[in-house]
Every structure is written in structure tokens, then in C-alpha cells.
Protein backbone atom coordinates (compact mmCIF):
# COMPACT_ATOMS: atom_id res chain seq x y z
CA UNK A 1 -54.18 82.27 -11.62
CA UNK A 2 -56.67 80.75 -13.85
CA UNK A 3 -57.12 76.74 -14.52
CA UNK A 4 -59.09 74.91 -17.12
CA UNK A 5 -58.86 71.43 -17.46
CA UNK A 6 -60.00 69.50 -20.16
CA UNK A 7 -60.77 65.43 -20.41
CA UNK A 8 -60.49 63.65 -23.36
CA UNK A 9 -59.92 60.15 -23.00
CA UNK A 10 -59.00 60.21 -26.78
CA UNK A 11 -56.10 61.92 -25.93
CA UNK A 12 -52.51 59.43 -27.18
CA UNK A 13 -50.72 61.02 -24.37
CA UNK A 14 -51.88 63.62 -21.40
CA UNK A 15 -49.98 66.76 -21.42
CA UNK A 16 -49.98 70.46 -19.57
CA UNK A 17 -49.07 74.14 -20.56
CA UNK A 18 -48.63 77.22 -18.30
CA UNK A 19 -48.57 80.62 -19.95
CA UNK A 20 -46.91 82.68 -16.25
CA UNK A 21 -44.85 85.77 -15.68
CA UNK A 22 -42.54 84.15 -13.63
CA UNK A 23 -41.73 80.49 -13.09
CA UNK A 24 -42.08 80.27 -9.44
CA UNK A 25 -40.89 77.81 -6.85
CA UNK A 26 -44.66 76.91 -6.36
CA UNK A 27 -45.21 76.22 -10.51
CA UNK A 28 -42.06 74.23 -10.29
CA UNK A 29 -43.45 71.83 -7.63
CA UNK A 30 -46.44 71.54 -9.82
CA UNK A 31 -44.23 71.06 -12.86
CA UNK A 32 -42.30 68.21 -11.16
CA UNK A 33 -45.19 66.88 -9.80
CA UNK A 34 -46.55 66.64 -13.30
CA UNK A 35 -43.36 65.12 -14.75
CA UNK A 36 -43.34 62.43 -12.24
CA UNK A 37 -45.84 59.19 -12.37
CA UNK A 38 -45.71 59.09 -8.43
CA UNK A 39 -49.44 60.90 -7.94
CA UNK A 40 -53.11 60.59 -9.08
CA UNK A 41 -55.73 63.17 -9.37
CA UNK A 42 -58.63 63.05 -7.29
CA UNK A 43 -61.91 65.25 -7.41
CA UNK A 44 -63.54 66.10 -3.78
CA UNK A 45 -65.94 68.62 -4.20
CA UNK A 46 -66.05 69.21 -8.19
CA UNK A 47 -62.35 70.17 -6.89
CA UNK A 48 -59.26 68.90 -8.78
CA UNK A 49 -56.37 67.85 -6.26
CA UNK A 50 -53.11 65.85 -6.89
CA UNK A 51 -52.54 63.39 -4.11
CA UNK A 52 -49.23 61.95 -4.21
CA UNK A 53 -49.13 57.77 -4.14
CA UNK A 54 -47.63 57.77 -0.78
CA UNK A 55 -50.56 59.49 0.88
CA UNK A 56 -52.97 56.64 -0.81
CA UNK A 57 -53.94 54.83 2.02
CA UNK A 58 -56.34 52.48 -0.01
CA UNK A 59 -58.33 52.05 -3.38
CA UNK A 60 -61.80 51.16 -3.62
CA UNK A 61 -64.77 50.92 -6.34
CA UNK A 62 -68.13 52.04 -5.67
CA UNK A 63 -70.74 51.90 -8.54
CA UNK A 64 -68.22 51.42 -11.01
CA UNK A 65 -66.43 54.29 -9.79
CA UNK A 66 -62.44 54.69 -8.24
CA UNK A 67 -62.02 56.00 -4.82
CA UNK A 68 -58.65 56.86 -3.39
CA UNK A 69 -58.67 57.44 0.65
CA UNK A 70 -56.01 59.33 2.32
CA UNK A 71 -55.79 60.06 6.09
CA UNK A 72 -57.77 63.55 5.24
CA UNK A 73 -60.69 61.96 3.13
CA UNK A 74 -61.49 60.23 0.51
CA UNK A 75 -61.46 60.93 -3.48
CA UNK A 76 -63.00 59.97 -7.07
CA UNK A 77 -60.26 59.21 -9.09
């Protein structure tokens, strides 16, 4: 499956579309994570991962940058 993200801190509210040929139980997940205000995204890696609030083990800024650190590593949120 293909992914583009774009950031636009202009944006009034973030949002998400998904043009599939099925809706999985995978792309549901994802859609319910989405819907929910119970994760973050944070990039390891120029990767984009969602890590839910209950694996944030701490918060921390570095050079006026967010770090989120979870028992398998730490990422720029």
C-alpha cells in the first residue's frame, strides 16, 4: 500500500483518507487508532510510527525538539 503524509501546521483540524479495495481488520485498527486521541506519532528513522500513550514511558526536549521513549527506543515527536 502506498502512504504520503503531508504537514501543514496551518491545517484547522488534522484529518486522513484511505482510497482501499477492502476495509480490512488491519485498516480498521488504523482507523480506530486514528479516531482515538490515546496515541502520538513519532519519527525513528525518517519512519512514521503511532505509539500509543500507554507505551510512553517518558517525554523529553532536546534542542528544542520532543522526544517520546518507550521500552523499544526513543522517538521525535
Amino acid at each position: 500500500m502506498k502512504s504520503k503524509v503531508e504537514i501543514d501546521p496551518k491545517l484547522p483540524e488534522e484529518w486522513a483518507e484511505f482510497h482501499v479495495h477492502e476495509l480490512t481488520p488491519k485498516l480498521q485498527q488504523v482507523i480506530q487508532l486514528l479516531e482515538h486521541d490515546e496515541q502520538i506519532w513519532g519519527y525513528v528513522d525518517q519512519i512514521v510510527k503511532p505509539l500509543a500513550l500507554a507505551q510512553i514511558i517518558s517525554l523529553n526536549s532536546q534542542a528544542g525538539k520532543l522526544y517520546a521513549m518507550t521500552e523499544h527506543g526513543s522517538y521525535q515527536s
